[in-house]
Protein backbone atom coordinates (compact mmCIF):
# COMPACT_ATOMS: atom_id res chain seq x y z
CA UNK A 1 23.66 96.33 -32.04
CA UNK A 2 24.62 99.04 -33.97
CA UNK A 3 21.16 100.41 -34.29
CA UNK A 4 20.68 100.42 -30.60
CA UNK A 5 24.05 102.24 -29.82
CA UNK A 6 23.19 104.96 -32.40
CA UNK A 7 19.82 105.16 -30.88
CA UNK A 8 20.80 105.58 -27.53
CA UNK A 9 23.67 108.06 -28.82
CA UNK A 10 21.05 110.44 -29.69
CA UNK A 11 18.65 109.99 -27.35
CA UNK A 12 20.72 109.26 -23.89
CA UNK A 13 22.31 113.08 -23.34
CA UNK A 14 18.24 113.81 -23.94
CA UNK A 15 16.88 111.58 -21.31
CA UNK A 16 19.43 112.69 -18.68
CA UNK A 17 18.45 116.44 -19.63
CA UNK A 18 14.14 115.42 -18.58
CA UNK A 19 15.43 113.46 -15.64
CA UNK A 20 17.63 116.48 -13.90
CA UNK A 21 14.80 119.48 -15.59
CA UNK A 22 12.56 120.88 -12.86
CA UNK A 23 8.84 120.50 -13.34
CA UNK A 24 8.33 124.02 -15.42
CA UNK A 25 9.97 121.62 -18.27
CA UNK A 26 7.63 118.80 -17.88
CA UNK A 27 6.10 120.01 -20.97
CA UNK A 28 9.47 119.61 -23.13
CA UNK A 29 8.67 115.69 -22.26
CA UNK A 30 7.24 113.55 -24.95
CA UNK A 31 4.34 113.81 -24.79
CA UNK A 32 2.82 110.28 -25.49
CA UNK A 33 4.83 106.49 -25.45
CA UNK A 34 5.42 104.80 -28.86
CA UNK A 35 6.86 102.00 -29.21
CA UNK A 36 8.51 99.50 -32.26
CA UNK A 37 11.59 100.76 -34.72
CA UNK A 38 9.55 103.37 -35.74
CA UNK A 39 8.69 104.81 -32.79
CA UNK A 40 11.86 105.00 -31.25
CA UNK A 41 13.11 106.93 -34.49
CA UNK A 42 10.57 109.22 -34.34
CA UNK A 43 10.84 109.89 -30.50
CA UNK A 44 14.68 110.81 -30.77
CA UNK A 45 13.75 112.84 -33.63
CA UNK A 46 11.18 114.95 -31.34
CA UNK A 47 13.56 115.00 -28.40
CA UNK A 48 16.33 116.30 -30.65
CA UNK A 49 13.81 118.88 -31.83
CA UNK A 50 12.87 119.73 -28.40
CA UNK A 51 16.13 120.48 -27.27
CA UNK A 52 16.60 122.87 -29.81
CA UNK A 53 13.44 124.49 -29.98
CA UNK A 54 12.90 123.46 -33.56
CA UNK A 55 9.51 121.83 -33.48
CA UNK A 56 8.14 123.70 -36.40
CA UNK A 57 10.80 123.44 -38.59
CA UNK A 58 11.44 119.71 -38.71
CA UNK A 59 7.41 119.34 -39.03
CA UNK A 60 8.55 121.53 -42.62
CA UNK A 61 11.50 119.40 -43.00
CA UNK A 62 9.93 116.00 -42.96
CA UNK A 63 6.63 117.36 -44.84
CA UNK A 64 9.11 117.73 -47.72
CA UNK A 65 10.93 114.51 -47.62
CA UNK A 66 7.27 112.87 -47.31
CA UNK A 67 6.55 115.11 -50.94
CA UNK A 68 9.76 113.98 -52.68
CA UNK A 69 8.93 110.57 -51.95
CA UNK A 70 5.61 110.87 -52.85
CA UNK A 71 6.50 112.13 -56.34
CA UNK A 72 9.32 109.99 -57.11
CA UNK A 73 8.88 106.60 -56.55
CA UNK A 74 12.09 105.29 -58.17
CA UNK A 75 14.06 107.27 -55.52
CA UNK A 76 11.60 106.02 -52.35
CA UNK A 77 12.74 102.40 -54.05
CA UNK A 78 16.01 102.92 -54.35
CA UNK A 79 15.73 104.13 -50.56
CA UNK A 80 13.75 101.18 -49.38
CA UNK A 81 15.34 98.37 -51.41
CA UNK A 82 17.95 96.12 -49.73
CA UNK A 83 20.15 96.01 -53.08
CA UNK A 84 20.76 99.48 -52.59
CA UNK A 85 23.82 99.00 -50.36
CA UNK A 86 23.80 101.69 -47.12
CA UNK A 87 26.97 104.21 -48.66
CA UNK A 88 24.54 104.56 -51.58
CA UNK A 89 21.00 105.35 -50.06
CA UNK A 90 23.27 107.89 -47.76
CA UNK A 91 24.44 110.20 -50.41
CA UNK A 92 21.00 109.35 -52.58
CA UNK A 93 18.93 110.46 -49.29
CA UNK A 94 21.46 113.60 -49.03
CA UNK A 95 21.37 114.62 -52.61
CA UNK A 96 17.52 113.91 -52.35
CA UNK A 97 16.86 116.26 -49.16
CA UNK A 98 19.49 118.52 -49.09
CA UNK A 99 17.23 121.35 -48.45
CA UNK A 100 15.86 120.06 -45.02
CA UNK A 101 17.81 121.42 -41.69
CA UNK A 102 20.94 119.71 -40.33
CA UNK A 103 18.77 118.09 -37.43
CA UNK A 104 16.65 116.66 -40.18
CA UNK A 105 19.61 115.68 -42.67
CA UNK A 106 21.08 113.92 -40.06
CA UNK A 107 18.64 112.07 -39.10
CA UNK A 108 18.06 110.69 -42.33
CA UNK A 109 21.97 110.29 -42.70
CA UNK A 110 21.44 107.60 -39.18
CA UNK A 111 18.94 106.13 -40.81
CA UNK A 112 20.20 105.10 -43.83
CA UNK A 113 23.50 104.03 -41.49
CA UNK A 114 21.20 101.63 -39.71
CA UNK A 115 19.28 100.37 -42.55
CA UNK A 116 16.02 101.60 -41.32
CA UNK A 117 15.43 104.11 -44.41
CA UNK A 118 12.57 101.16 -45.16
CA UNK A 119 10.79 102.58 -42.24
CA UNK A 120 10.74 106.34 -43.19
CA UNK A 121 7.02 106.32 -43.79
CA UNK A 122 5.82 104.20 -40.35
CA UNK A 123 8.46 107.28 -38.92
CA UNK A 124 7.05 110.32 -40.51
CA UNK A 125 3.73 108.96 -39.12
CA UNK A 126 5.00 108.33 -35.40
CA UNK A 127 6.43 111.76 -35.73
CA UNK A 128 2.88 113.42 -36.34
CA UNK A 129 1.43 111.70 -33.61
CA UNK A 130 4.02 113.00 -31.24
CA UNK A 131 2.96 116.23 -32.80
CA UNK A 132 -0.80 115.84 -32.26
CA UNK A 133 -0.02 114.67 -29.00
CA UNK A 134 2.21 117.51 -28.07
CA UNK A 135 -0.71 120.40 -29.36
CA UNK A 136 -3.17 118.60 -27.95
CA UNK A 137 -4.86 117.77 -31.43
CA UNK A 138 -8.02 115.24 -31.73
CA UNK A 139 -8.54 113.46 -35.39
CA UNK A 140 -12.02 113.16 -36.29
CA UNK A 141 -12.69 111.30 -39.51
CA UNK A 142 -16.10 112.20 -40.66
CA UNK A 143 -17.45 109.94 -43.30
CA UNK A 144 -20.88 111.97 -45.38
CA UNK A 145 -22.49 111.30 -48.76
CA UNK A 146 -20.86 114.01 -49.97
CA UNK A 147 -18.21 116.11 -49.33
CA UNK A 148 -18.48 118.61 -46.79
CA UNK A 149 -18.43 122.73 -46.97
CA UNK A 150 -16.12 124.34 -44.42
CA UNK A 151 -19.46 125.92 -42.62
CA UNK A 152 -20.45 122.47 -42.01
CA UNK A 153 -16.93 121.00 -41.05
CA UNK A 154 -16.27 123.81 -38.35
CA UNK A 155 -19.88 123.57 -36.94
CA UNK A 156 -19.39 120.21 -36.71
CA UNK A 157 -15.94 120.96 -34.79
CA UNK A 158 -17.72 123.28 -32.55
CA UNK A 159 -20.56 120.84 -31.42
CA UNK A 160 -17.70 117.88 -30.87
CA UNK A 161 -15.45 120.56 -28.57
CA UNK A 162 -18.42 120.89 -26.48
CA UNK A 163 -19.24 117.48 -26.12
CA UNK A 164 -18.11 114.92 -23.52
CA UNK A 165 -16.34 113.04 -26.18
CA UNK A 166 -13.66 115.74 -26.82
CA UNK A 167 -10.97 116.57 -24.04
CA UNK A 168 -11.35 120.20 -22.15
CA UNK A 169 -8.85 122.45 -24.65
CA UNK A 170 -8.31 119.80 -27.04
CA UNK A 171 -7.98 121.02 -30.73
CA UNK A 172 -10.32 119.02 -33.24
CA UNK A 173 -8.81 118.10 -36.43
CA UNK A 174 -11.49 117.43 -38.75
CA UNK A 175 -10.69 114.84 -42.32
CA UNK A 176 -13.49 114.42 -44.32
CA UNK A 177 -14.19 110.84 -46.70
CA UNK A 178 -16.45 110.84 -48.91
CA UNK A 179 -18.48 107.43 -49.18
CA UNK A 180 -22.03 107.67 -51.32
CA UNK A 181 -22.74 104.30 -49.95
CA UNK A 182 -24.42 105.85 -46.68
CA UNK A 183 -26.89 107.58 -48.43
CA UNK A 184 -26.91 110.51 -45.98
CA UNK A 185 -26.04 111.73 -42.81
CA UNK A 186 -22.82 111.02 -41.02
CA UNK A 187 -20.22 108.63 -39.59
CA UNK A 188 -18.33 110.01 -36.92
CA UNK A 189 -14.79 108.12 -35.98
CA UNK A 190 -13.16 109.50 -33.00
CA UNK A 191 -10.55 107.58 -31.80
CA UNK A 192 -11.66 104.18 -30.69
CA UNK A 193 -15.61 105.42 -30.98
CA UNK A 194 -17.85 105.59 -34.36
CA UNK A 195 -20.98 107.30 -34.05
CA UNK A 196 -23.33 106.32 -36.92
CA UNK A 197 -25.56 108.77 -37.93
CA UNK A 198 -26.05 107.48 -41.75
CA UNK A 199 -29.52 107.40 -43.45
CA UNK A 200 -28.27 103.79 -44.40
CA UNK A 201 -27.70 102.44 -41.23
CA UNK A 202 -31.19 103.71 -40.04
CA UNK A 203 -32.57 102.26 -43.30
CA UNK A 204 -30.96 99.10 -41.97
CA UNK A 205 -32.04 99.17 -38.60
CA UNK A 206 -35.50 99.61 -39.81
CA UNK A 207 -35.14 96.57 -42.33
CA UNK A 208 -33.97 94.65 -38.87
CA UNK A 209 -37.02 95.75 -36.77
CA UNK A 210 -39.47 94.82 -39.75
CA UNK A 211 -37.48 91.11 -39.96
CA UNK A 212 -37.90 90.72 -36.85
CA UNK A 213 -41.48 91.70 -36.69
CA UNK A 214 -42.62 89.32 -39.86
């Protein structure tokens, strides 16, 4: 209960603001649904950020918490752990992050009130979709034998943004994996869609077609 009153603390004076703002603000609306703990977190963060123009900022703010817990793993236990009681992992998360905003610091200060600092990672992550969402950004993961130049990466960008697979105005945001196993050529995932351009899975097709021919 107390989760869901702090919740709606932050987030109700927000949601009467997009219900009474005129359609020039429709933008200033999140701009996809999430749902689950982490979700909600991360869409009160955004509308918070929203509201006070500070998109850019928090992005910085939480790309540093997601660093400090990266390189100290005793703290992100201490943080996550349920014998940590919730006084403790409040002034550990504000010693830890005391250079983020207030936005940010608070946020992390609710958190750790509601025993959801166990979540921080699933919410980091639901707050860069929101973000992708908002710019308009596509993740393409393109798997190759080796890694790619940045020639080949933004052609490959280009030839995607033309296609029928990519949104009009959508920005492509290309991540490269390395995986020697294909042999050559690429795998494409976009979304819900791989497109399977790999010397091995033509090698494989052929071994089907001779199988099936024998």
């Amino acid at each position: 209960m107390l989760y869901a009153r702090n919740i709606c603390r932050v987030a109700a004076p927000l949601a009467r603001s997009y219900a009474t703002a005129p359609a020039a603000n429709a933008s200033k609306a999140l701009p996809v649904q999430l749902h689950g703990i982490e979700g909600r977190y991360a869409s009160a963060l955004y509308a918070a950020a929203v509201k006070k123009d500070q998109l850019d900022a928090i992005e910085k703010d939480l790309a540093t918490v997601s660093s400090i817990l990266q390189k100290d793993a005793k703290l992100k236990f201490a943080l996550e752990s349920p014998m940590v009681n919730k006084h403790d992992k409040t002034t550990l998360a504000a010693g830890a992050f005391k250079g983020v905003g207030a936005i940010t610091s608070n946020f992390f200060a609710l958190l750790a009130e509601n025993g959801r600092l166990d979540h921080t990672d699933k919410v980091l992550a639901s707050f860069k979709q929101l973000l992708s969402a908002y710019r308009r950004e596509v993740s393409v993961t393109v798997i190759s034998a080796k890694e790619l130049d940045a020639s080949t990466a933004k052609k490959l960008s280009q030839v995607l943004s033309k296609s029928s697979l990519i949104e009009k105005d959508s920005k492509i945001v290309v991540s490269n994996k390395v995986d020697p196993n294909i042999l050559g050529g690429l795998i494409i995932d976009l979304g819900d869609r791989t497109i399977d351009l790999s010397v091995a899975s033509k090698i494989n097709k052929l071994n089907r077609l001779l199988t099936e021919a024998i």
